[in-house]
Protein backbone atom coordinates (compact mmCIF):
# COMPACT_ATOMS: atom_id res chain seq x y z
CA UNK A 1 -24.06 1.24 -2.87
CA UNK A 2 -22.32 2.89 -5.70
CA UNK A 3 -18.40 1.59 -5.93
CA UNK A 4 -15.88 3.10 -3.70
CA UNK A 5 -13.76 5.57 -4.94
CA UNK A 6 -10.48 5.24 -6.56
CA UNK A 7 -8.88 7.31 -4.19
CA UNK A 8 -10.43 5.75 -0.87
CA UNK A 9 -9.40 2.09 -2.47
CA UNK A 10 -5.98 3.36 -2.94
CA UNK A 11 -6.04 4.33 0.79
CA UNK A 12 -7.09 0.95 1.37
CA UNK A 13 -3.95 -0.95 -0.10
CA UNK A 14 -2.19 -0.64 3.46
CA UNK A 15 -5.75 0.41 5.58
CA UNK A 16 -9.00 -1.21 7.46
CA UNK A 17 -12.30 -0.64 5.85
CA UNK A 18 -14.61 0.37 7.74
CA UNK A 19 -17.83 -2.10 8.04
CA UNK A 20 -19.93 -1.04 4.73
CA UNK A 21 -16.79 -0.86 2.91
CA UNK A 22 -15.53 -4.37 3.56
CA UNK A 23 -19.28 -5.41 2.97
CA UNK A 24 -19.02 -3.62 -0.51
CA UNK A 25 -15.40 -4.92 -0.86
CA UNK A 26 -16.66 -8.56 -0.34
CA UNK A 27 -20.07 -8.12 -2.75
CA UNK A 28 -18.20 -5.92 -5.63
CA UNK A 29 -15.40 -7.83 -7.61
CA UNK A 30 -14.60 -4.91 -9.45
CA UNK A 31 -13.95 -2.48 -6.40
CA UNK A 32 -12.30 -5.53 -4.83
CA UNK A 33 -10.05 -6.24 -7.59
CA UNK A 34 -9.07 -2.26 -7.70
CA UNK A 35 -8.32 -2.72 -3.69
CA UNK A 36 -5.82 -5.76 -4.70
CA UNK A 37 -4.37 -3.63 -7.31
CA UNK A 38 -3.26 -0.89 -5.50
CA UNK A 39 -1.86 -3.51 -3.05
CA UNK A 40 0.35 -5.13 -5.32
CA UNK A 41 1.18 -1.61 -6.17
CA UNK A 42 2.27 -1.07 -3.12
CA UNK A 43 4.19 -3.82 -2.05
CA UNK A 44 6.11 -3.29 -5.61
CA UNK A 45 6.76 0.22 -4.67
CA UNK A 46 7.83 -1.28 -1.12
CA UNK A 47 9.94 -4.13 -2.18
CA UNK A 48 11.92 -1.29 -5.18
CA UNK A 49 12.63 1.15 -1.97
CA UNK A 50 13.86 -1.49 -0.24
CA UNK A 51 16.30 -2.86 -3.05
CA UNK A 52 17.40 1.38 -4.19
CA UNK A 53 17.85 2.50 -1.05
CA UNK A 54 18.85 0.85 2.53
CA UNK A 55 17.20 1.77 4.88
CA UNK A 56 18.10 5.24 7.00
CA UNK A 57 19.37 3.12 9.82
CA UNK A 58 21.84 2.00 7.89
CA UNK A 59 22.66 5.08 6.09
CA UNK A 60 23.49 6.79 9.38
CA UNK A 61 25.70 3.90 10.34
CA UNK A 62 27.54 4.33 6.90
CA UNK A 63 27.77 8.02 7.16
CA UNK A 64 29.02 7.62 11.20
CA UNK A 65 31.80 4.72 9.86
CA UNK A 66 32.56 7.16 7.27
CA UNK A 67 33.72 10.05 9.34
């Protein structure tokens, strides 16, 4: 099997592959590195949301107190 593509290991970061992909995910350390990547990507991307903005929950309770 060829490596997985970029875009369908960016998927990955927060999905299940499916069989052959986790078999090529656990034989290919360069499409499994990529996978790990985007994850780390994405829980930075997570964790700088979190910290800019609260989340809408509590913006509606704001907004509500502030009325």
């Amino acid at each position: 099997m060829s490596h997985l593509p970029s875009e369908r290991l960016a998927e990955l970061a927060d999905g299940e592959p499916t069989v052959a992909e986790a078999e090529h995910l656990a034989a290919c350390a360069i499409c499994a590195a990529e996978r790990s990547a985007h994850r780390r990507l994405l829980s930075m991307a997570l964790d700088e949301r979190d910290r800019i903005a609260p989340p809408l929950e509590v913006r509606k309770a704001y907004a509500a107190y502030l009325r």
